[in-house]
PDB file of N, CA and C in Angstrom:
ATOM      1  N   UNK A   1      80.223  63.178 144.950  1.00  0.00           N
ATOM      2  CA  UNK A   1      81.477  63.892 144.925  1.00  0.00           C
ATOM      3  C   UNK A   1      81.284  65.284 145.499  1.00  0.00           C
ATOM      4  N   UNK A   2      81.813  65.754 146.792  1.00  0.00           N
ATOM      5  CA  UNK A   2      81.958  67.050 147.196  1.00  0.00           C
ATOM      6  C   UNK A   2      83.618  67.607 147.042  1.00  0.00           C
ATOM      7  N   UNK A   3      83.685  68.793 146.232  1.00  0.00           N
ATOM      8  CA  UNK A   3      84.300  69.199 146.587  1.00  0.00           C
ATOM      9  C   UNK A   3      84.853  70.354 147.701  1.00  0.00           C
ATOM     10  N   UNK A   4      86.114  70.235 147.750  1.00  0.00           N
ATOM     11  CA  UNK A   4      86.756  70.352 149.552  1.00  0.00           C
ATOM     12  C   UNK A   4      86.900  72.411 149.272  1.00  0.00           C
ATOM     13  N   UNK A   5      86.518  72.849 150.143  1.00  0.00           N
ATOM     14  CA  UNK A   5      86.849  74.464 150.282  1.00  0.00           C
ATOM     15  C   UNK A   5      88.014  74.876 149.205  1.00  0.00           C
ATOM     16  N   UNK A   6      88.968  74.357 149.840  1.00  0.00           N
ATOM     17  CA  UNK A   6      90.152  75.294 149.180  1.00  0.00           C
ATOM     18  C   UNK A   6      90.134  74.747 147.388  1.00  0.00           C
ATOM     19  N   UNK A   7      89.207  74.090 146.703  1.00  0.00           N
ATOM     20  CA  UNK A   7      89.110  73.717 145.221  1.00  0.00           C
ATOM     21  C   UNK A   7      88.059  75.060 145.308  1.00  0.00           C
ATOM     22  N   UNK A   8      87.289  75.609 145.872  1.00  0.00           N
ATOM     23  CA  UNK A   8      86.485  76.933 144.892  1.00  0.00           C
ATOM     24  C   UNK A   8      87.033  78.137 145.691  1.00  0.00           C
ATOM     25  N   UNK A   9      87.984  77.934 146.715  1.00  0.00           N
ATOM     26  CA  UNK A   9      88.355  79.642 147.105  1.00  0.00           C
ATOM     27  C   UNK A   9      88.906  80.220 146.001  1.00  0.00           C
ATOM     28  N   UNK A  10      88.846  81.635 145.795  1.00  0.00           N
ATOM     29  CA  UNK A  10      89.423  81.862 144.697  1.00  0.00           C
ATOM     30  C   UNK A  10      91.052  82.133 145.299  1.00  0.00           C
ATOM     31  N   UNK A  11      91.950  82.000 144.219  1.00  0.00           N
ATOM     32  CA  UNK A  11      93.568  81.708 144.915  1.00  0.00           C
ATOM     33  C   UNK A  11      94.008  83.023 144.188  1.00  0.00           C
ATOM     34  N   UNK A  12      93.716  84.016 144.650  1.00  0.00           N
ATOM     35  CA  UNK A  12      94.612  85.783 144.029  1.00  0.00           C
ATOM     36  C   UNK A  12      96.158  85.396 143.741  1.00  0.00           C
ATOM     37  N   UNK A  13      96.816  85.482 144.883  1.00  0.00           N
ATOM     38  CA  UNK A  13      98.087  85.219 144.453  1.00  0.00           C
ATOM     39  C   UNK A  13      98.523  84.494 143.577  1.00  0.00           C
ATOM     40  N   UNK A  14      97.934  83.143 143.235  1.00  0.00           N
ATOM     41  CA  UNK A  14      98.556  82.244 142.494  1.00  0.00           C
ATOM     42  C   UNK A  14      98.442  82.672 141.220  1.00  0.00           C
ATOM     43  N   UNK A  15      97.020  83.461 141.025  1.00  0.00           N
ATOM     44  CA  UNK A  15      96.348  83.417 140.136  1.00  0.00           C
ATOM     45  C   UNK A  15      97.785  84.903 138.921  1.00  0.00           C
ATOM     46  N   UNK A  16      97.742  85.736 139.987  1.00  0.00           N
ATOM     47  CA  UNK A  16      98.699  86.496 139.812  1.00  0.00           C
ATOM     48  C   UNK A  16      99.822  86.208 139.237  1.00  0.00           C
ATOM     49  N   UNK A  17     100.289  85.470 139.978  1.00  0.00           N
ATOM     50  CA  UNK A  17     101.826  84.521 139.544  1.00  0.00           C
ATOM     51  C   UNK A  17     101.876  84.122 137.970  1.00  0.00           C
ATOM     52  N   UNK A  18     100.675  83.453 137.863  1.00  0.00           N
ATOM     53  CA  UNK A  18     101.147  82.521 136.721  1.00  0.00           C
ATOM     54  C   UNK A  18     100.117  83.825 135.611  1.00  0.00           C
ATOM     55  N   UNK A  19      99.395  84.668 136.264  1.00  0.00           N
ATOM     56  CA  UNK A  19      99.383  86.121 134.730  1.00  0.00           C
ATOM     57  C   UNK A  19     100.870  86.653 134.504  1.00  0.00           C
ATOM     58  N   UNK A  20     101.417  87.038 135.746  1.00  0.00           N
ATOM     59  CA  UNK A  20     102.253  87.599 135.429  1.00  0.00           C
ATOM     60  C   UNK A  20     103.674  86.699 134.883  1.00  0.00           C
ATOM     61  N   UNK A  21     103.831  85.568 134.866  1.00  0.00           N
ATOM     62  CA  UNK A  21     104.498  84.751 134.519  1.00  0.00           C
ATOM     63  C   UNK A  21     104.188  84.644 132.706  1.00  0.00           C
ATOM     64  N   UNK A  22     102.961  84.890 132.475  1.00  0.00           N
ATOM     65  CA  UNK A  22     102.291  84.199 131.065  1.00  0.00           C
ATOM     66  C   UNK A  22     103.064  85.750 130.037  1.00  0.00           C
ATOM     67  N   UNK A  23     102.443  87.150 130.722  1.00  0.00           N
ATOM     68  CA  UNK A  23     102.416  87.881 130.149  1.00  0.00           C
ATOM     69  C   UNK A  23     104.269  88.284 130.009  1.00  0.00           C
ATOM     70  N   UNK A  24     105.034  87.819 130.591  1.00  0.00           N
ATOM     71  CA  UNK A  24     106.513  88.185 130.532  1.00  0.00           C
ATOM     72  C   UNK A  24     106.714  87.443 129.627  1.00  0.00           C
ATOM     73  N   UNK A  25     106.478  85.875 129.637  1.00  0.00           N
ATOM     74  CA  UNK A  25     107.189  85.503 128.528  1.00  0.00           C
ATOM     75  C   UNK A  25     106.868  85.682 127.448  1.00  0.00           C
ATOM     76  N   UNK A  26     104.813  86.139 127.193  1.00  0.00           N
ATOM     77  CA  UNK A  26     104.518  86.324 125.893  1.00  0.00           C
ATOM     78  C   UNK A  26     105.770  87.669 125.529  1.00  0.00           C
ATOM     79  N   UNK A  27     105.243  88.741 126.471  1.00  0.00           N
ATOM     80  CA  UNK A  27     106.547  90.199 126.241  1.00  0.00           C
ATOM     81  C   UNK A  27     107.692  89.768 125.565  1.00  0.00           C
ATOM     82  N   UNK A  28     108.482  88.948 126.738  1.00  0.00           N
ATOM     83  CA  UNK A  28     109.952  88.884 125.675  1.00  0.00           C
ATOM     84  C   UNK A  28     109.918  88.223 124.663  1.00  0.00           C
ATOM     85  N   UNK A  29     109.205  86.915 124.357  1.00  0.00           N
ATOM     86  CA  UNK A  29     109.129  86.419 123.236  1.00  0.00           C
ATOM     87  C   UNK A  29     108.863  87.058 121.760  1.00  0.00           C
ATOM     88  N   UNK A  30     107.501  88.055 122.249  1.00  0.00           N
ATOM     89  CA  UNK A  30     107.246  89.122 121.280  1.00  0.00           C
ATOM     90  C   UNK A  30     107.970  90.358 121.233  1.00  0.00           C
ATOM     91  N   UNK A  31     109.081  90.561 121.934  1.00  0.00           N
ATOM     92  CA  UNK A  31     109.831  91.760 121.876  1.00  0.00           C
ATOM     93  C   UNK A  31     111.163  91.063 121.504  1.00  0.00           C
ATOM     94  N   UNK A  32     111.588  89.856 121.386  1.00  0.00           N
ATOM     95  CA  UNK A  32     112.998  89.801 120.885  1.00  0.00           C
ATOM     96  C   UNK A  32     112.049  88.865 118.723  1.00  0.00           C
ATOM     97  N   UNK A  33     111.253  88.674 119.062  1.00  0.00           N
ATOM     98  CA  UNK A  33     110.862  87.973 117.604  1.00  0.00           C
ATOM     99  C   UNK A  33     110.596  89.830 116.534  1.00  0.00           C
ATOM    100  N   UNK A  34     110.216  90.684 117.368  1.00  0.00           N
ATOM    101  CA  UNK A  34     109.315  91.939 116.457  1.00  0.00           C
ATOM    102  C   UNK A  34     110.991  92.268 116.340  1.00  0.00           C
ATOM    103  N   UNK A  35     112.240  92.831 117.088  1.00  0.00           N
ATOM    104  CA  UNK A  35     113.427  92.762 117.144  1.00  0.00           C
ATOM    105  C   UNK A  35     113.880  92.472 115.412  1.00  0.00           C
ATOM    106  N   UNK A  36     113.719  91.315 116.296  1.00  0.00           N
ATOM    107  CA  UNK A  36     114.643  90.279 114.642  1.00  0.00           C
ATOM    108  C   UNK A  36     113.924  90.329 113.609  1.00  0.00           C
ATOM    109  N   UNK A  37     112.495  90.622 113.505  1.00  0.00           N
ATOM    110  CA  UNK A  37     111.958  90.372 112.423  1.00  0.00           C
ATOM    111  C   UNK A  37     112.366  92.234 111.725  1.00  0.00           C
ATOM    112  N   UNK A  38     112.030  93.006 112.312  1.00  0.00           N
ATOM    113  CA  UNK A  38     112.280  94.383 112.287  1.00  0.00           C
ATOM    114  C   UNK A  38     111.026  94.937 111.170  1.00  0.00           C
ATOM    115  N   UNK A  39     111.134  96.441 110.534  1.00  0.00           N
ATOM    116  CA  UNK A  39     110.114  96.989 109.862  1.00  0.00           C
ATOM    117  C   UNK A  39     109.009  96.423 110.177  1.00  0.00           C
ATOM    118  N   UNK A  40     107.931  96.835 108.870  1.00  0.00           N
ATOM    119  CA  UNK A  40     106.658  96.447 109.425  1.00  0.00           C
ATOM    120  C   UNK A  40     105.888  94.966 110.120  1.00  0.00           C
ATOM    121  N   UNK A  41     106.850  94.221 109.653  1.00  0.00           N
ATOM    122  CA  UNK A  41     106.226  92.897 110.074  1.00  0.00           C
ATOM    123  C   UNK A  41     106.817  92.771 111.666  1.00  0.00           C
ATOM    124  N   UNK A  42     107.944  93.647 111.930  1.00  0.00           N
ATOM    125  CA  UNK A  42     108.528  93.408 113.155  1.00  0.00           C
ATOM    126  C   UNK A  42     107.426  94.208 114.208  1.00  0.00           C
ATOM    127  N   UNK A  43     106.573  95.249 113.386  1.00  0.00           N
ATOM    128  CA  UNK A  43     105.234  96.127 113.825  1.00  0.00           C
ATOM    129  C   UNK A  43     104.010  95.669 114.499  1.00  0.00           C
ATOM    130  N   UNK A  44     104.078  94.442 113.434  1.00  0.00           N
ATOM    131  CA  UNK A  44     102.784  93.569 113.708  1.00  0.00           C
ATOM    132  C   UNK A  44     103.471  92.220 114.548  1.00  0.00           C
ATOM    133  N   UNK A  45     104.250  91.875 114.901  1.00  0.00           N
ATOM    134  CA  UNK A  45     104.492  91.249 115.981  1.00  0.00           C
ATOM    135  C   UNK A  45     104.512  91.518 117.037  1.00  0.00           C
ATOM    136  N   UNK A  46     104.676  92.969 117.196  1.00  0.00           N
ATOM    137  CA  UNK A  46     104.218  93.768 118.163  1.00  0.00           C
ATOM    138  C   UNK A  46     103.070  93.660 119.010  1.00  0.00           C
ATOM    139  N   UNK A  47     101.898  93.996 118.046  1.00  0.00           N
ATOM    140  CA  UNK A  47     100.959  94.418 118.281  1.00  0.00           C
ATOM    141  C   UNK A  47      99.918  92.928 118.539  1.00  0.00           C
ATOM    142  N   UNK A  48     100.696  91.493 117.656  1.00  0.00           N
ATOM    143  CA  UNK A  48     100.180  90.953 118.049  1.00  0.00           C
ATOM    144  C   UNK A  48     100.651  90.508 119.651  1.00  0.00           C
ATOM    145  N   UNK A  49     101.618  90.778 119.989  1.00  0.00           N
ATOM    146  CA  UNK A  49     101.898  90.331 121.395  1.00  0.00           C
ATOM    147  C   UNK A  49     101.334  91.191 122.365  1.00  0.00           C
ATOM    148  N   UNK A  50     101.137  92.593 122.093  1.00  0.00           N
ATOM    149  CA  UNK A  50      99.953  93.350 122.647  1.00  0.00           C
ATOM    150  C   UNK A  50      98.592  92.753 122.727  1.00  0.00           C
ATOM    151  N   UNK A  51      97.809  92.163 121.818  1.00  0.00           N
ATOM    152  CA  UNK A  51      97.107  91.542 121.888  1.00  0.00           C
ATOM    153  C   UNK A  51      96.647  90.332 122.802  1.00  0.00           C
ATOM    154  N   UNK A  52      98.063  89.063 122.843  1.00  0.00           N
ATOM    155  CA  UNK A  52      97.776  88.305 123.258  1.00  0.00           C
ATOM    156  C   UNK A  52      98.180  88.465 124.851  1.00  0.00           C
ATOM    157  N   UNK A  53      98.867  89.319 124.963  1.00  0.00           N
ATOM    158  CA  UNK A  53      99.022  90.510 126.415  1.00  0.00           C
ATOM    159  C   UNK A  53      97.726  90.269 127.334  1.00  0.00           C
ATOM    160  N   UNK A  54      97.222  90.897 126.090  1.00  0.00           N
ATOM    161  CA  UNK A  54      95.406  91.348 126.651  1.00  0.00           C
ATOM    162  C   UNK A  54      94.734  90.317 126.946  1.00  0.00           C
ATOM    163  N   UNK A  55      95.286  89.167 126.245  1.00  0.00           N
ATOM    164  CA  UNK A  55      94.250  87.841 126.410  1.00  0.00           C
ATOM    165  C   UNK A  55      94.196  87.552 127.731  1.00  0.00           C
ATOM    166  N   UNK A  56      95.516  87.788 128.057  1.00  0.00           N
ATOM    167  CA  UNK A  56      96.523  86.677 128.937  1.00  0.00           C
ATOM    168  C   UNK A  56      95.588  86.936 130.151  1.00  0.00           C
ATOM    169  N   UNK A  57      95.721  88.447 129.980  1.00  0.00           N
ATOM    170  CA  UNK A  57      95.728  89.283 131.473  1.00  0.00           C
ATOM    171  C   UNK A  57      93.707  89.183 131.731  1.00  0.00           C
ATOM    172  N   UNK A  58      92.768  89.162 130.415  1.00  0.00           N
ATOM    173  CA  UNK A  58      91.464  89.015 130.503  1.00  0.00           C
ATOM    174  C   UNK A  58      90.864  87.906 131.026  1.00  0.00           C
ATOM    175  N   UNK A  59      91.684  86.571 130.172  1.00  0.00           N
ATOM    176  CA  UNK A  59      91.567  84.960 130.753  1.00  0.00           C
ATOM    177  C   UNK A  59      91.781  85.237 131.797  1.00  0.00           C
ATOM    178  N   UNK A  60      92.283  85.487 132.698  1.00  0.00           N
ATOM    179  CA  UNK A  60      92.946  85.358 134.114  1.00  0.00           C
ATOM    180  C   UNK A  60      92.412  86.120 135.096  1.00  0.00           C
ATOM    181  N   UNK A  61      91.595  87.332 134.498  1.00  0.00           N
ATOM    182  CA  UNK A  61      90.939  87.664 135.652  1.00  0.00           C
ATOM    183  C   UNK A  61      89.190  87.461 135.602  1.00  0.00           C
ATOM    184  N   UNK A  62      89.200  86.627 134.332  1.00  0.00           N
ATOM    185  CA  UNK A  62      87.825  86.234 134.385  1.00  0.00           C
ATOM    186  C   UNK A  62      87.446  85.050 134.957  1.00  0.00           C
ATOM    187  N   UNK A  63      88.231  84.197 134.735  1.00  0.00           N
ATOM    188  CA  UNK A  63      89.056  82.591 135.792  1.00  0.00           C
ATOM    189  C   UNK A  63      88.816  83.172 137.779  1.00  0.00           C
ATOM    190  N   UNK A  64      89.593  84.250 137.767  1.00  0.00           N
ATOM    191  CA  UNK A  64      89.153  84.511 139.148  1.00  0.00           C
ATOM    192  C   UNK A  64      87.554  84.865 139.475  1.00  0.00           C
ATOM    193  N   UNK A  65      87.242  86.162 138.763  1.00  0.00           N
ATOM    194  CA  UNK A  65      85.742  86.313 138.992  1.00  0.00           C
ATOM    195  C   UNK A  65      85.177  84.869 138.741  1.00  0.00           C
ATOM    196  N   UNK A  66      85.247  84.354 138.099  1.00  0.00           N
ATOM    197  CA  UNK A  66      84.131  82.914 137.711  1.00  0.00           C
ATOM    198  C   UNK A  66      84.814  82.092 139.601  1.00  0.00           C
ATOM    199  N   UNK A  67      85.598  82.247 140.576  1.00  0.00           N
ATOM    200  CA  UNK A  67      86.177  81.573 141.790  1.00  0.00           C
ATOM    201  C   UNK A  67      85.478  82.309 142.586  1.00  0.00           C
ATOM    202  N   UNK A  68      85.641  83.420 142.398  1.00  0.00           N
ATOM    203  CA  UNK A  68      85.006  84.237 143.678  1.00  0.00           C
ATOM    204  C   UNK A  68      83.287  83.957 143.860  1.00  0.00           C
ATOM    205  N   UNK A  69      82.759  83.986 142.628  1.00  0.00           N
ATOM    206  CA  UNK A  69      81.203  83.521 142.322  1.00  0.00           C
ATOM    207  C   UNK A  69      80.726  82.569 142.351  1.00  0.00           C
ATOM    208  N   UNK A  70      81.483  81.370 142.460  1.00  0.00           N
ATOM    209  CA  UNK A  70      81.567  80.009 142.859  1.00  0.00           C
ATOM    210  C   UNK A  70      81.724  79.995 144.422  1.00  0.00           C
ATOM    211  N   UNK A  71      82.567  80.368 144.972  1.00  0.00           N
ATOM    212  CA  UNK A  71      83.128  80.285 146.336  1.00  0.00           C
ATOM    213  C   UNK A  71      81.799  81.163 146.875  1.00  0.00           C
ATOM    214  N   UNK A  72      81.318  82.214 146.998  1.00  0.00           N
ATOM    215  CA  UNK A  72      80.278  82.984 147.249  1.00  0.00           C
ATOM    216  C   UNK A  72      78.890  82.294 147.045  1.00  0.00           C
ATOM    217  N   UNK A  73      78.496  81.630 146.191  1.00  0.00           N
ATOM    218  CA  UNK A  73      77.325  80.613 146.105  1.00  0.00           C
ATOM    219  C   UNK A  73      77.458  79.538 146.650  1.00  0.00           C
ATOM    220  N   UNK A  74      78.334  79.399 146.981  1.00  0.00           N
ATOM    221  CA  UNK A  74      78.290  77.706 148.271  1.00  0.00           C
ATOM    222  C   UNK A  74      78.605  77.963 149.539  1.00  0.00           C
TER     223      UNK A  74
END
């Protein structure tokens, strides 16, 4: 089994797309739930969507580095 070039180029744009796709909906999801929930628990819905913000955006550019280092060794 070889795989074909464009399976290890790393794909920026796409890769982009679907962070920035992940991290909007986590946003509004966590900005209309912290909303409704309101006071402190509406605080910590916050912060957890800050959090998973961070995931979103870390997964995704560690997914690329791990493409570029792949694509670069073959």
């Amino acid at each position: 089994m070889t795989s074909s070039r464009s399976d290890t180029e790393p794909q920026l744009l796409s890769r982009i797309l679907v962070t920035w796709i992940e991290v909007t909906v986590v946003g509004l999801t966590g900005g209309v739930l912290g909303t409704s929930v309101g006071g402190p628990p509406g605080l910590i819905v916050y912060l957890v969507t800050t959090l998973l913000s961070l995931g979103i955006l870390f997964y995704n550019v560690n997914e690329l580095i791990k493409r570029w280092i792949e694509h670069e060794l073959r």
